[in-house]
C-alpha atoms as a PDB file:
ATOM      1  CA  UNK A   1      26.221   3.229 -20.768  1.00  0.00           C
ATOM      2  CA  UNK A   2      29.838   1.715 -21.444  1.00  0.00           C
ATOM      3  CA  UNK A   3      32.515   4.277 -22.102  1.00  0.00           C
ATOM      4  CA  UNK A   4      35.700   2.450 -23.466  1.00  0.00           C
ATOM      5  CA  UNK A   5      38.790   3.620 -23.658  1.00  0.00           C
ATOM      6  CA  UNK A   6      41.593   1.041 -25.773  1.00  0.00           C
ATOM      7  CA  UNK A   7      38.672  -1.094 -26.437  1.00  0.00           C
ATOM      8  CA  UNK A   8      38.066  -1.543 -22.933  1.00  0.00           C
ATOM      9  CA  UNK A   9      35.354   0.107 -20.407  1.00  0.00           C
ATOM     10  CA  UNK A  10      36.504   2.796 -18.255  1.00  0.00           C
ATOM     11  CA  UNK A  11      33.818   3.904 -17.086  1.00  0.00           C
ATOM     12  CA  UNK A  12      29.957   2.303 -16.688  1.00  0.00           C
ATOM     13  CA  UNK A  13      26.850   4.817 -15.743  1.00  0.00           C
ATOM     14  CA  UNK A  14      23.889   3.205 -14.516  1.00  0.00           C
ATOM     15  CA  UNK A  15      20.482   5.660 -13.958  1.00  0.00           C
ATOM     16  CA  UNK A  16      17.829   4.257 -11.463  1.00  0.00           C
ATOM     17  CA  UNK A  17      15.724   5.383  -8.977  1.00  0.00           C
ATOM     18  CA  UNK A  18      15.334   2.111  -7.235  1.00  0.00           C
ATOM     19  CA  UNK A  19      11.390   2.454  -7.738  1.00  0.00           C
ATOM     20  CA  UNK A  20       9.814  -0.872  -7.509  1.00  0.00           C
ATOM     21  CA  UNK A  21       6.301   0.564  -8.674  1.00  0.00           C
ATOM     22  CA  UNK A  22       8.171   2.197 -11.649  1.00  0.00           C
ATOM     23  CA  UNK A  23      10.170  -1.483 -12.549  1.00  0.00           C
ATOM     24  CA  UNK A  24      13.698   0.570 -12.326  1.00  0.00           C
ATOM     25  CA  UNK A  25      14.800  -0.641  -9.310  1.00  0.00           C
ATOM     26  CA  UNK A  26      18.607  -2.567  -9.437  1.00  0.00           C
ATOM     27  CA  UNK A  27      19.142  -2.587  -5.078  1.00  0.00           C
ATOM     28  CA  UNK A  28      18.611  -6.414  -4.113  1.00  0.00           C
ATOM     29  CA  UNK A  29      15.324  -7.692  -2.319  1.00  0.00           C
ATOM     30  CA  UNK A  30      14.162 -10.962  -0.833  1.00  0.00           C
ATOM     31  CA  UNK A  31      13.748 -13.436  -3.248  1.00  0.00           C
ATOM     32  CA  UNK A  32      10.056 -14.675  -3.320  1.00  0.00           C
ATOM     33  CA  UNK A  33       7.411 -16.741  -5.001  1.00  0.00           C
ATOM     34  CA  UNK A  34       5.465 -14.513  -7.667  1.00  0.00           C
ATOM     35  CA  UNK A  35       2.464 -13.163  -6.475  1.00  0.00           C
ATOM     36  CA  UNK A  36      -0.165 -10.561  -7.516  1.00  0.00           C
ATOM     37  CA  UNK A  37      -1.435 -10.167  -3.703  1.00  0.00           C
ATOM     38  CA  UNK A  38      -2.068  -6.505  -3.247  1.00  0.00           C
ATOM     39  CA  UNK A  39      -2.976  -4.981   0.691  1.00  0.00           C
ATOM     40  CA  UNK A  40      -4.389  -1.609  -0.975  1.00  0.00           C
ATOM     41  CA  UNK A  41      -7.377  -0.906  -0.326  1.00  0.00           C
ATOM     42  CA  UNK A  42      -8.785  -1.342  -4.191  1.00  0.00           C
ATOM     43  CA  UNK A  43      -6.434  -4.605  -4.277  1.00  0.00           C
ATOM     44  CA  UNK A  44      -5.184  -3.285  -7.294  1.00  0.00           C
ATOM     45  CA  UNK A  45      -3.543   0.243  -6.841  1.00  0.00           C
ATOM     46  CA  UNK A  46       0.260  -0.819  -5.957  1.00  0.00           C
ATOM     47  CA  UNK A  47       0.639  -4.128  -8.321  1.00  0.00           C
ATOM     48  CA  UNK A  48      -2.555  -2.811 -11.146  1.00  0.00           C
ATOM     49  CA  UNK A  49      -2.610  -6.820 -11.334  1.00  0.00           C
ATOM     50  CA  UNK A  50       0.846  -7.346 -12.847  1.00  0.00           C
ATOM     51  CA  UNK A  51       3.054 -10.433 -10.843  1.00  0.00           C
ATOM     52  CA  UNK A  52       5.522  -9.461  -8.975  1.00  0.00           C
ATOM     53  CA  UNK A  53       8.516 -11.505  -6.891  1.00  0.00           C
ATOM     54  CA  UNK A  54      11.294 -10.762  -5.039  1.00  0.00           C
ATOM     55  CA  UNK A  55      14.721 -11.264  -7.293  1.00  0.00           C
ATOM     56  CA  UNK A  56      17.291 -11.155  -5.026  1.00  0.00           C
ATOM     57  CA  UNK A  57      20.372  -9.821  -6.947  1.00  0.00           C
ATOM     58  CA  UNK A  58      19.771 -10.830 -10.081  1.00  0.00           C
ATOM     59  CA  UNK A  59      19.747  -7.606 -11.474  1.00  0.00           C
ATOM     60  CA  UNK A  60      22.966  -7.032 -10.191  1.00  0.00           C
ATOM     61  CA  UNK A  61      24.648 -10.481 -11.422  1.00  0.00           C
ATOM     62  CA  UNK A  62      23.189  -9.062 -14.863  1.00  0.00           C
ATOM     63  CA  UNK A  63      25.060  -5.816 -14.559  1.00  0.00           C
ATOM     64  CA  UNK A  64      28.423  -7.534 -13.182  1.00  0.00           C
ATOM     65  CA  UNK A  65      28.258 -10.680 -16.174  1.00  0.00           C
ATOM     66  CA  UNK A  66      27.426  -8.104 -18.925  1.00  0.00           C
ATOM     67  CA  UNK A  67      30.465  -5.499 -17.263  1.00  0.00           C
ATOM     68  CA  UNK A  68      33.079  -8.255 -17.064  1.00  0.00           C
ATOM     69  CA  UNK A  69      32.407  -9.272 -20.555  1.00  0.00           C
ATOM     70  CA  UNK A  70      32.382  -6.619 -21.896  1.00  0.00           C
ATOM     71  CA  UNK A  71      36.062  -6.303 -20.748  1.00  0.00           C
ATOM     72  CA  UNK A  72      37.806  -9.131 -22.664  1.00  0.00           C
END
């Protein structure tokens, strides 16, 4: 959420719980390939066959692009 003051933000509030099993997570990781490789012992509890892969800071990059132009 943007709050804008002048037509300008003042103030941005981001909500996460840095889950990666919940898909909220905005903290960097290790960038990797995609994978569905799961070490549980069903194979499929953590990823329930969905791809996953590390994204570095993308998130983050998002966040700071959308932020800075939002500002002019």
């Amino acid at each position: 959420m943007l709050i804008f003051k002048h037509g300008k933000p003042k103030m941005v509030h981001i909500t996460t719980f840095n889950e990666w099993h919940e898909d909220s997570q905005i903290e960097p990781s290790v960038v990797t390939a995609p994978t569905t490789t799961d070490t549980s012992p069903t194979g499929t509890q953590y990823t329930q066959g969905l791809v996953y892969q590390g994204y570095g800071t993308t998130y983050l990059d998002i966040l700071r692009n959308e932020i800075s132009a939002a500002q002019h």
